[in-house]
PDB file of N, CA and C in Angstrom:
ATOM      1  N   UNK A   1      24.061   4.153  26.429  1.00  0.00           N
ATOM      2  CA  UNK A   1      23.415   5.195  25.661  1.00  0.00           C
ATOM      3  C   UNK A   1      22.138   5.608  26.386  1.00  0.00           C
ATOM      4  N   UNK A   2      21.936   6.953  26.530  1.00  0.00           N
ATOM      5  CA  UNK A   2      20.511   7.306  27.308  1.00  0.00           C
ATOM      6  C   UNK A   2      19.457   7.549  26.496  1.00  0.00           C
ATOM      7  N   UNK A   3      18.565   7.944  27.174  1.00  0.00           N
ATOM      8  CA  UNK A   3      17.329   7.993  26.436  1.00  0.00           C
ATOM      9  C   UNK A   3      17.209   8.999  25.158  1.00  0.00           C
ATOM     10  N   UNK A   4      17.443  10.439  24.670  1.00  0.00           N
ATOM     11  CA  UNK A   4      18.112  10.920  24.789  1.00  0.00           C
ATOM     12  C   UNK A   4      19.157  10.769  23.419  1.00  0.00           C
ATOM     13  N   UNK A   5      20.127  10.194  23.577  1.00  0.00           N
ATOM     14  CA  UNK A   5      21.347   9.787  22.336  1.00  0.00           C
ATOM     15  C   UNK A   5      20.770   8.751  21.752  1.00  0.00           C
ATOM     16  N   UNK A   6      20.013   7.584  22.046  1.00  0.00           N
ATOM     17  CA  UNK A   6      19.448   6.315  21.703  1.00  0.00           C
ATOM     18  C   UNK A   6      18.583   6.478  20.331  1.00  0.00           C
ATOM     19  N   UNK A   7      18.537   5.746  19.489  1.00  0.00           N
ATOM     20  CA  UNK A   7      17.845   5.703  18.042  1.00  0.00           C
ATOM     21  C   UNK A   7      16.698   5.531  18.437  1.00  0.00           C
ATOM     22  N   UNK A   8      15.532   6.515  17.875  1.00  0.00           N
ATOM     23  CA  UNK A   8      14.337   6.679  17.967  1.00  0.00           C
ATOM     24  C   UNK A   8      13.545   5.817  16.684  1.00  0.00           C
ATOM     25  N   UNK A   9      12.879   4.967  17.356  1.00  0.00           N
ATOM     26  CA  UNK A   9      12.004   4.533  15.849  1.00  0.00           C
ATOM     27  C   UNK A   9      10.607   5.142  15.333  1.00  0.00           C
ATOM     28  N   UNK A  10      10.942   5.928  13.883  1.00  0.00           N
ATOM     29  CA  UNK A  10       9.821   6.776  13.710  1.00  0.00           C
ATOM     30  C   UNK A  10       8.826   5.529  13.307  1.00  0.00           C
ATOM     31  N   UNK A  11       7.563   6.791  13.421  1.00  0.00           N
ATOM     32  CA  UNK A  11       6.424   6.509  12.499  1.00  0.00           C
ATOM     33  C   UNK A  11       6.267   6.403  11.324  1.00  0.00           C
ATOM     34  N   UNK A  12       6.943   5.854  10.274  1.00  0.00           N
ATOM     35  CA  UNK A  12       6.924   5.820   9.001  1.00  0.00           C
ATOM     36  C   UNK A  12       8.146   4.795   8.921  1.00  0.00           C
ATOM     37  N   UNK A  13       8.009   4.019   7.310  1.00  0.00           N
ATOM     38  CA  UNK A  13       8.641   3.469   6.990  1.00  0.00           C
ATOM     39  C   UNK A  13       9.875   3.404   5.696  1.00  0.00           C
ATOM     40  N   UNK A  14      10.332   2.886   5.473  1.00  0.00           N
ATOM     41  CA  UNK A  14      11.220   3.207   4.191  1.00  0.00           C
ATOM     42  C   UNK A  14      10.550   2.765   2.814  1.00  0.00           C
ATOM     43  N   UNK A  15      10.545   3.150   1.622  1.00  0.00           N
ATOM     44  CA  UNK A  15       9.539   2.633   0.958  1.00  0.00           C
ATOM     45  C   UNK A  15       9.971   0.879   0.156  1.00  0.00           C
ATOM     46  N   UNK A  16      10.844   0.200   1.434  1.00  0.00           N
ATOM     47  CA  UNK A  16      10.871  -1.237   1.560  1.00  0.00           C
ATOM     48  C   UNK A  16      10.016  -1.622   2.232  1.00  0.00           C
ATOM     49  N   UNK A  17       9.051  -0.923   3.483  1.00  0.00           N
ATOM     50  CA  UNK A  17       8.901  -1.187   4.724  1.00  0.00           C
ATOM     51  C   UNK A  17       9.955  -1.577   5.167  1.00  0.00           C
ATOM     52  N   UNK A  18      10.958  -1.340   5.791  1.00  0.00           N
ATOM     53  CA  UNK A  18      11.489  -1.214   6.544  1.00  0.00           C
ATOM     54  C   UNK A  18      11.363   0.053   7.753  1.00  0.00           C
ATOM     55  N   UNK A  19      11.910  -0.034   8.629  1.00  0.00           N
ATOM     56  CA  UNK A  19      11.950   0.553  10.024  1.00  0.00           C
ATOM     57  C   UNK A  19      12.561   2.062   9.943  1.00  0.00           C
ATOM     58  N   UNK A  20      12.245   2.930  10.084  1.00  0.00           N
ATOM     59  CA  UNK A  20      13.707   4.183  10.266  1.00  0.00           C
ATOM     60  C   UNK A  20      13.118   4.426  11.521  1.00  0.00           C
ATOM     61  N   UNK A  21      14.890   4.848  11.577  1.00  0.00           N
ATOM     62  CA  UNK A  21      14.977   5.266  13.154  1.00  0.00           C
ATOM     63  C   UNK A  21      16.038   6.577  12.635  1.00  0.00           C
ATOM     64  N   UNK A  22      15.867   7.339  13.879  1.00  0.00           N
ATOM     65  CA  UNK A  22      16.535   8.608  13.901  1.00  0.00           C
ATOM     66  C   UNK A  22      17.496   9.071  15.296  1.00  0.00           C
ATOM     67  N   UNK A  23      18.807   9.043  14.496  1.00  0.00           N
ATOM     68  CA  UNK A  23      19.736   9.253  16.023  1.00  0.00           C
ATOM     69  C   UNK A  23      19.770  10.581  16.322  1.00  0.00           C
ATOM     70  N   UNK A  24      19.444  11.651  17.182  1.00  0.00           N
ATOM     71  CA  UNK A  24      19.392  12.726  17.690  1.00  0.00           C
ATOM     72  C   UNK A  24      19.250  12.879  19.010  1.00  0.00           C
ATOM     73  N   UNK A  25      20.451  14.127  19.904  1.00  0.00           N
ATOM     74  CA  UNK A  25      20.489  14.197  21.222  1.00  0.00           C
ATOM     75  C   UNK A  25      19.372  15.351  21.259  1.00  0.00           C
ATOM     76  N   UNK A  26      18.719  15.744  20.112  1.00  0.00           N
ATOM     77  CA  UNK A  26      18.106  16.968  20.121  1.00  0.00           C
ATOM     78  C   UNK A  26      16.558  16.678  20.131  1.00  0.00           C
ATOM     79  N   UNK A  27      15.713  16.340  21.440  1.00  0.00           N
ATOM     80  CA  UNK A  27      14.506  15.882  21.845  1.00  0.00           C
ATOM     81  C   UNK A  27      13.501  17.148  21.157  1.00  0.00           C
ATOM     82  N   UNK A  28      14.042  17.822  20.295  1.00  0.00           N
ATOM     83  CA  UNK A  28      13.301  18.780  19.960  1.00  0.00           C
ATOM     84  C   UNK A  28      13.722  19.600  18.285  1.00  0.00           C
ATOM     85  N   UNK A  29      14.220  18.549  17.989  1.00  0.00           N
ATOM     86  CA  UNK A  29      15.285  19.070  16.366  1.00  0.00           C
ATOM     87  C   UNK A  29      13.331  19.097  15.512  1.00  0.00           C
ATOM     88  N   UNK A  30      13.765  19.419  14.413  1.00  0.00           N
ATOM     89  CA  UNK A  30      12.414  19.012  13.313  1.00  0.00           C
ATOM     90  C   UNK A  30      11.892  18.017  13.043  1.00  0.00           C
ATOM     91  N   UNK A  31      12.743  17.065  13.250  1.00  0.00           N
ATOM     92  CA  UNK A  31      12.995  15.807  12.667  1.00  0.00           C
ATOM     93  C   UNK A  31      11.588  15.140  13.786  1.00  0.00           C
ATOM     94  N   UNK A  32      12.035  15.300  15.179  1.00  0.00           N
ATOM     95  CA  UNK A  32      11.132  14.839  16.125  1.00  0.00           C
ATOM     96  C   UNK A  32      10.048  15.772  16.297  1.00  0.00           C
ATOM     97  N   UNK A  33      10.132  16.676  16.248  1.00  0.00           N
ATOM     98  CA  UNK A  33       9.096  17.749  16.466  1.00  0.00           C
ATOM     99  C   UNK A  33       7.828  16.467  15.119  1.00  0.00           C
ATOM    100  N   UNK A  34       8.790  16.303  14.263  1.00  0.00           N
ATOM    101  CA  UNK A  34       7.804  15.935  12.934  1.00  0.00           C
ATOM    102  C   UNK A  34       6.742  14.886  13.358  1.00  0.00           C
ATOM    103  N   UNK A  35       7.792  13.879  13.765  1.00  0.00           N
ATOM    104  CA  UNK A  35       7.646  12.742  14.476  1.00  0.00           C
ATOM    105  C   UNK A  35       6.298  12.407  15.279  1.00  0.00           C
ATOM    106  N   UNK A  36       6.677  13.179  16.114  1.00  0.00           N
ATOM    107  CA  UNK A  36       5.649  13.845  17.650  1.00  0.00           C
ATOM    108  C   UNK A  36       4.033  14.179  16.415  1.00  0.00           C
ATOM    109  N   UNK A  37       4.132  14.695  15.937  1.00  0.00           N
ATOM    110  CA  UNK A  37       2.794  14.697  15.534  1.00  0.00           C
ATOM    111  C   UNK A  37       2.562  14.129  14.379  1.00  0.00           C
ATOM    112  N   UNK A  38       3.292  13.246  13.650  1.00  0.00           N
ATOM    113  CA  UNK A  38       2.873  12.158  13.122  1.00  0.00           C
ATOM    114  C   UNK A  38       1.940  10.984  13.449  1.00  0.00           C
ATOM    115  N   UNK A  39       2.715  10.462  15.241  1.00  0.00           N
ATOM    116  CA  UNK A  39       2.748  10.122  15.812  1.00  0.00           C
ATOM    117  C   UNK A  39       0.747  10.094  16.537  1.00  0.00           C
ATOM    118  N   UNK A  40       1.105  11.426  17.008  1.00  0.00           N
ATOM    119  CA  UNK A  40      -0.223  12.232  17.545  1.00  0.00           C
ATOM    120  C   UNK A  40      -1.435  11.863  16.343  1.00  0.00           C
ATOM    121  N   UNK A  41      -1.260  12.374  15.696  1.00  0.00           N
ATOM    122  CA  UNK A  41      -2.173  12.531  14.652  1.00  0.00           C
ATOM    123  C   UNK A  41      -2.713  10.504  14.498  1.00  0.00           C
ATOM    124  N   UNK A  42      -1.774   9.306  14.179  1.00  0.00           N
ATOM    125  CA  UNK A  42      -1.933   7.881  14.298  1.00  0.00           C
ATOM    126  C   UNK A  42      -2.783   8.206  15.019  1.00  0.00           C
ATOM    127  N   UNK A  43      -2.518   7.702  16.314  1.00  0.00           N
ATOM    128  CA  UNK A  43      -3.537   7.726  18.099  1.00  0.00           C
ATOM    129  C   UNK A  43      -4.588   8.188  17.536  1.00  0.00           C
ATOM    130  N   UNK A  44      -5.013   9.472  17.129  1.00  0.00           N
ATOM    131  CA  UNK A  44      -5.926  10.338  16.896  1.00  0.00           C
ATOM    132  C   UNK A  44      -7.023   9.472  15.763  1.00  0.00           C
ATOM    133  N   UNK A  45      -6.237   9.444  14.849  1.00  0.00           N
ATOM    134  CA  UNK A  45      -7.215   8.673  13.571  1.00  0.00           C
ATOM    135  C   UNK A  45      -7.654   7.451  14.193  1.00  0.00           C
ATOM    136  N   UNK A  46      -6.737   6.179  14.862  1.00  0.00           N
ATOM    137  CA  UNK A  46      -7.353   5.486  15.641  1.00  0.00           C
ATOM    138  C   UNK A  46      -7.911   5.232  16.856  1.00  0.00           C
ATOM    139  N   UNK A  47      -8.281   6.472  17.330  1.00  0.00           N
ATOM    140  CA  UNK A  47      -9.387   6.483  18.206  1.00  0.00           C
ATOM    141  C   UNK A  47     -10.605   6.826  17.552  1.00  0.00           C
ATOM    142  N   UNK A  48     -11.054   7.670  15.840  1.00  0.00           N
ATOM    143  CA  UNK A  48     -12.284   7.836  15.698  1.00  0.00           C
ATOM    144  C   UNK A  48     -12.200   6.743  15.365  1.00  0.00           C
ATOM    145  N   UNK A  49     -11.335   5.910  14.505  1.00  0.00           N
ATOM    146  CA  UNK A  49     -11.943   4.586  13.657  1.00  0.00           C
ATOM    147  C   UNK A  49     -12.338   3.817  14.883  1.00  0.00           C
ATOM    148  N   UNK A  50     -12.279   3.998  15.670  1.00  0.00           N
ATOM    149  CA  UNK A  50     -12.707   3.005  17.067  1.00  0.00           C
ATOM    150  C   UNK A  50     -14.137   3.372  16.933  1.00  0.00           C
ATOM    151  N   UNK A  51     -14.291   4.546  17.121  1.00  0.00           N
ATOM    152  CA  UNK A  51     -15.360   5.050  17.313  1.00  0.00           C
ATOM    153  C   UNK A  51     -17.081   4.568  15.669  1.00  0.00           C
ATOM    154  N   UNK A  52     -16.135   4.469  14.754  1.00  0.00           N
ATOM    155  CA  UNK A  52     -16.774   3.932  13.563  1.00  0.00           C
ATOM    156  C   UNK A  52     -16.833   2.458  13.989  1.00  0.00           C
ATOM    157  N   UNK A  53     -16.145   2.051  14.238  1.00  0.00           N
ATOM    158  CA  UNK A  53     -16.040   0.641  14.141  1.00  0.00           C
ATOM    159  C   UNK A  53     -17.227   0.182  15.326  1.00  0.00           C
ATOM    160  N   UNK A  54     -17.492   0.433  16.651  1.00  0.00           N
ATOM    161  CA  UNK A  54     -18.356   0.249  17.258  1.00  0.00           C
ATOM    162  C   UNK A  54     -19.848   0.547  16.721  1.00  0.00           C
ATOM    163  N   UNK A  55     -19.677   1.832  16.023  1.00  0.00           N
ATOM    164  CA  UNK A  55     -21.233   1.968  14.991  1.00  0.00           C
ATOM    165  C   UNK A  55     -21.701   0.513  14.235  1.00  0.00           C
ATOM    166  N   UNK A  56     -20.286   0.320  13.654  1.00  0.00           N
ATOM    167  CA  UNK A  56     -20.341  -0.607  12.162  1.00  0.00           C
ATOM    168  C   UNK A  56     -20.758  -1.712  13.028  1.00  0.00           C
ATOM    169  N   UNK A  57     -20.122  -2.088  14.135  1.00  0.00           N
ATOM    170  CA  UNK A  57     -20.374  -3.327  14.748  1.00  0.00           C
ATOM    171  C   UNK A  57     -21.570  -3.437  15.623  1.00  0.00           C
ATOM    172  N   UNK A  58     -22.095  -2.748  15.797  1.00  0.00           N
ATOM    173  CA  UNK A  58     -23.713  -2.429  16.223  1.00  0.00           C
ATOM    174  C   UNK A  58     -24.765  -2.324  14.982  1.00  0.00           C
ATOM    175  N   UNK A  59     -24.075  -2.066  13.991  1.00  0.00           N
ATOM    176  CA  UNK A  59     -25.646  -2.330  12.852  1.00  0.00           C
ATOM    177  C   UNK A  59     -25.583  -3.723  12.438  1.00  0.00           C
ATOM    178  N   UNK A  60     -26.661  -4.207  12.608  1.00  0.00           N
ATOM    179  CA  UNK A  60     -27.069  -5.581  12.222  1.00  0.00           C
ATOM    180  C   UNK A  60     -26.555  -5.695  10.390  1.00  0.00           C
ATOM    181  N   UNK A  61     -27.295  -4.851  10.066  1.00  0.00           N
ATOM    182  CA  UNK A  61     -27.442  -5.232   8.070  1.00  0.00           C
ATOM    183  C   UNK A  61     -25.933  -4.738   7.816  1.00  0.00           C
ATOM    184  N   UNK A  62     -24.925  -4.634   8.401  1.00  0.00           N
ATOM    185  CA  UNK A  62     -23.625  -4.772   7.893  1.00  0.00           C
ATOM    186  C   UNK A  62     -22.941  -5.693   7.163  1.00  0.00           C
ATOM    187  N   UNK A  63     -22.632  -5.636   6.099  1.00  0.00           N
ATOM    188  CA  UNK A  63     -22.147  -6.557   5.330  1.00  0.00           C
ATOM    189  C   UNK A  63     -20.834  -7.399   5.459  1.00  0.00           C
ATOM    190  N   UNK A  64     -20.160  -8.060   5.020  1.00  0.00           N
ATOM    191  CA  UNK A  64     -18.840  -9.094   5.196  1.00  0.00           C
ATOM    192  C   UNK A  64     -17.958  -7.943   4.607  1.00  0.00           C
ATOM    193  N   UNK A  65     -18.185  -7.619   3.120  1.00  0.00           N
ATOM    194  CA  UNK A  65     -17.504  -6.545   2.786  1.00  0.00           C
ATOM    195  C   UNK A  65     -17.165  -5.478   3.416  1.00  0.00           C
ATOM    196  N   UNK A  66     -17.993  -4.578   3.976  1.00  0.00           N
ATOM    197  CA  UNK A  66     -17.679  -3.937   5.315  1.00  0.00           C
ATOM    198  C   UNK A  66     -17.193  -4.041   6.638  1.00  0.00           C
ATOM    199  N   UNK A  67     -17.416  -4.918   6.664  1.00  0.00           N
ATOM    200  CA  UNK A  67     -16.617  -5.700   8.517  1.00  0.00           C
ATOM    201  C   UNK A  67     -15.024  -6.024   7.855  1.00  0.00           C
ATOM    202  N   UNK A  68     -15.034  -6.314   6.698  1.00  0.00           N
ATOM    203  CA  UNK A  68     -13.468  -6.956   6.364  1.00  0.00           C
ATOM    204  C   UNK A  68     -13.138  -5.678   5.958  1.00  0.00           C
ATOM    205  N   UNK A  69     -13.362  -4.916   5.677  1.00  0.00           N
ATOM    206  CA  UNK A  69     -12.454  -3.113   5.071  1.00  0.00           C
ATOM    207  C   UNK A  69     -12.382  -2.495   6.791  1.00  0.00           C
ATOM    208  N   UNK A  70     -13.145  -2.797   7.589  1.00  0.00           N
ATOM    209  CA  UNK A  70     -13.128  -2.400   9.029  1.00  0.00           C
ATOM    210  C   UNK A  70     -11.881  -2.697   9.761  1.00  0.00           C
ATOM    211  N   UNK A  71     -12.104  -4.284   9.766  1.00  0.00           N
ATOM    212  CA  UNK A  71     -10.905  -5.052   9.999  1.00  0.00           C
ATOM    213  C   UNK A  71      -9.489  -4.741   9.646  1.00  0.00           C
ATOM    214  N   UNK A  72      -9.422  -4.609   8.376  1.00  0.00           N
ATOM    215  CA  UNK A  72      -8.259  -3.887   7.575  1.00  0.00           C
ATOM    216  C   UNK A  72      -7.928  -2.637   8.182  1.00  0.00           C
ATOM    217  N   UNK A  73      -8.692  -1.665   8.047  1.00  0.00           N
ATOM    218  CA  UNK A  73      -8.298  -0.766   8.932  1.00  0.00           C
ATOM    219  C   UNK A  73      -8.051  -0.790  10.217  1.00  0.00           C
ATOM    220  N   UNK A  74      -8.917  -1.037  10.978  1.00  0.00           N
ATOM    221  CA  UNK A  74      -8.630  -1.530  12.722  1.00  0.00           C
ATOM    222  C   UNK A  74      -6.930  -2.143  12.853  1.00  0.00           C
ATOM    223  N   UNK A  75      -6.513  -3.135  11.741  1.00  0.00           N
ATOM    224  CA  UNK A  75      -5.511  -3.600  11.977  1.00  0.00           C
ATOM    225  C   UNK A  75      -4.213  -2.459  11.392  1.00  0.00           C
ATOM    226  N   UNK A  76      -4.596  -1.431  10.916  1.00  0.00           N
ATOM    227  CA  UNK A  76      -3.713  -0.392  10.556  1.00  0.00           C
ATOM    228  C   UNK A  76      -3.360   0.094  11.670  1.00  0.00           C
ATOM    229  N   UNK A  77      -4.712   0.485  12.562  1.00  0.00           N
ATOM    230  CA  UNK A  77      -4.430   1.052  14.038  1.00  0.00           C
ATOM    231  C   UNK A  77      -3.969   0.835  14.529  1.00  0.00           C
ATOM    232  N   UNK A  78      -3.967  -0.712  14.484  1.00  0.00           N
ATOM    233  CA  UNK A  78      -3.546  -0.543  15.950  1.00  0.00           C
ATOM    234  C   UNK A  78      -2.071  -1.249  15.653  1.00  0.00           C
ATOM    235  N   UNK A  79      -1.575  -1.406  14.256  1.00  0.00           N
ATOM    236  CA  UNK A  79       0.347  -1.766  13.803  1.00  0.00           C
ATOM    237  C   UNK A  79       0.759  -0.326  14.264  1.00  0.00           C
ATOM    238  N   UNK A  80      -0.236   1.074  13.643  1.00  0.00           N
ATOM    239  CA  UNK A  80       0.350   2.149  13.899  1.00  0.00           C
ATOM    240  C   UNK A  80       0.772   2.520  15.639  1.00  0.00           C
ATOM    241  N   UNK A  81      -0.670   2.094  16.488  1.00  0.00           N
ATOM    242  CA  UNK A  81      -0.224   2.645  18.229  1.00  0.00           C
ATOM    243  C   UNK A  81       0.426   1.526  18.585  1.00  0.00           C
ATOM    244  N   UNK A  82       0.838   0.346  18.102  1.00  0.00           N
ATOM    245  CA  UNK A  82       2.073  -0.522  18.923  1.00  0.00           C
ATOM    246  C   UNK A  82       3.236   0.064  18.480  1.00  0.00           C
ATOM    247  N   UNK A  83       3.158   0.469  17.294  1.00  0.00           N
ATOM    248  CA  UNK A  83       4.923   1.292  16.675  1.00  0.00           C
ATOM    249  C   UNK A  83       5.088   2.795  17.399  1.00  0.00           C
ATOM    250  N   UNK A  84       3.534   3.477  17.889  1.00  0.00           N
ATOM    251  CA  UNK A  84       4.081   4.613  18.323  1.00  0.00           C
ATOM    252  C   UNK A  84       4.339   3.971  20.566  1.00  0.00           C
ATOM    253  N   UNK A  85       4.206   3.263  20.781  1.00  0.00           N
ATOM    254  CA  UNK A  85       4.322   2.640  22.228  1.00  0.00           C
ATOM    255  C   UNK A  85       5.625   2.228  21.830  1.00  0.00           C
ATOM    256  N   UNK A  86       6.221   1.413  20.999  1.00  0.00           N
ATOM    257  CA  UNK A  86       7.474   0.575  21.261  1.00  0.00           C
ATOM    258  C   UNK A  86       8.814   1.807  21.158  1.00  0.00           C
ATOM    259  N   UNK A  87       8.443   2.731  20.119  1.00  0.00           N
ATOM    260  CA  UNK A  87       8.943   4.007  20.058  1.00  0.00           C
ATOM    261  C   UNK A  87       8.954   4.648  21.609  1.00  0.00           C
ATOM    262  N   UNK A  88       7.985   5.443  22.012  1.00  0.00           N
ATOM    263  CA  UNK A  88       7.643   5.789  23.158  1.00  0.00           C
ATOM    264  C   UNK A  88       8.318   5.044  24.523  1.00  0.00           C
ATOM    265  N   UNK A  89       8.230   3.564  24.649  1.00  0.00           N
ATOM    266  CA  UNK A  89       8.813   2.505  25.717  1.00  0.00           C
ATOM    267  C   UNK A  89      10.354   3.090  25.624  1.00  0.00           C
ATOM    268  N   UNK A  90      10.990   2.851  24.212  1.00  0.00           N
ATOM    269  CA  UNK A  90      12.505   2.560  24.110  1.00  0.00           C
ATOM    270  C   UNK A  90      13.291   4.344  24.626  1.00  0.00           C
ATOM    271  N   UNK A  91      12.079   5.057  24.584  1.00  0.00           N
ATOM    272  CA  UNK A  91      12.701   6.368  25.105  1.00  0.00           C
ATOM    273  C   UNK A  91      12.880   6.558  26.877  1.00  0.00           C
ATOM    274  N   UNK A  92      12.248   5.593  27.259  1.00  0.00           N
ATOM    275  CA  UNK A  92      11.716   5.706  28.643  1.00  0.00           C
ATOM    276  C   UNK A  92      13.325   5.100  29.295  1.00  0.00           C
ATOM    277  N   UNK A  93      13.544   6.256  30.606  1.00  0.00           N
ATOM    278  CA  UNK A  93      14.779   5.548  31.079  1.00  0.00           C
ATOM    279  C   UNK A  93      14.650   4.180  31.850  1.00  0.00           C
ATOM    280  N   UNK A  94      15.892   3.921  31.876  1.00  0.00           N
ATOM    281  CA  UNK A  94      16.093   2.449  32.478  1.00  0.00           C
ATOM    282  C   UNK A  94      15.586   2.624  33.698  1.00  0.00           C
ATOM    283  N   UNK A  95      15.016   1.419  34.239  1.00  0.00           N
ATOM    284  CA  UNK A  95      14.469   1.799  35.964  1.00  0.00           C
ATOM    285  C   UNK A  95      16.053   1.229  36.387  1.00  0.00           C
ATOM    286  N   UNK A  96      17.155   0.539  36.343  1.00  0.00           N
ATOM    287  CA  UNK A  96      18.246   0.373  36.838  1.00  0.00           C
ATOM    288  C   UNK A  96      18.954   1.714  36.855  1.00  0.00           C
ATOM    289  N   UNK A  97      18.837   2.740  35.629  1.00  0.00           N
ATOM    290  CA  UNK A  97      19.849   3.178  35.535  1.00  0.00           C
ATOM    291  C   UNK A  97      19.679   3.965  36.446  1.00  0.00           C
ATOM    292  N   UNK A  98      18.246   4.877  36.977  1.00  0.00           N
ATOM    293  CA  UNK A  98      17.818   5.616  37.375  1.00  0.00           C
ATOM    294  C   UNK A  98      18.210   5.417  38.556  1.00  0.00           C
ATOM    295  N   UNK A  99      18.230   4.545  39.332  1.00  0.00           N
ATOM    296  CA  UNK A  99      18.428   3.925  40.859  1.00  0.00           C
ATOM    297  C   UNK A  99      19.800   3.625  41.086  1.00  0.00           C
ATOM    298  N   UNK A 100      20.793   3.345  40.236  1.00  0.00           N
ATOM    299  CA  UNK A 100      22.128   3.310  40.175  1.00  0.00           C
ATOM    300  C   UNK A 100      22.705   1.796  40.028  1.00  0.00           C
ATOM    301  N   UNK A 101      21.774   0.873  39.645  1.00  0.00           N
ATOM    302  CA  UNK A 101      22.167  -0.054  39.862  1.00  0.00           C
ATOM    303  C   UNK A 101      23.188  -0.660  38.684  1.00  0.00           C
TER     304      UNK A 101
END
């Protein structure tokens, strides 16, 4: 199966958490178009919270309560950019296939 026909794992979950994935040869249907900036938009939110989080972690009088809602979030980020990378990886062609091996 190529990159391509292969089940895409979105950004979102089933409301089990569970995983969806989406089979489409169409790198450009709605479905992915959706995806793609779901996707975009994750990255995006966790790069400002990066950007908060270095504030938060530079003020001294920060509280436990605040460093742990930080934390919480930070760890949203970054479940969200490993799910949009493992997504992203599994699209990437094979380096065998590419070379013929």
């Amino acid at each position: 199966m190529d990159a391509m026909t292969s089940l895409r794992l979105l950004p979102w979950s089933d409301p089990d958490g569970r995983p969806c994935y989406l089979s489409s040869d169409n790198g450009n249907s709605l479905l992915n178009r959706r995806a793609n900036q779901i996707e975009a938009l994750q990255l995006s939110m966790g790069t400002e919270l990066l950007g908060h989080a270095r504030a938060l972690l530079d003020d001294r009088k920060a509280n436990a309560t605040e460093l742990r809602f930080l934390a919480q979030r930070l760890c949203e980020a970054l479940h969200d950019a490993l799910r949009v990378a493992e997504s992203r990886g599994r699209r990437l062609p094979d380096y065998s296939e590419e070379r013929g091996d």
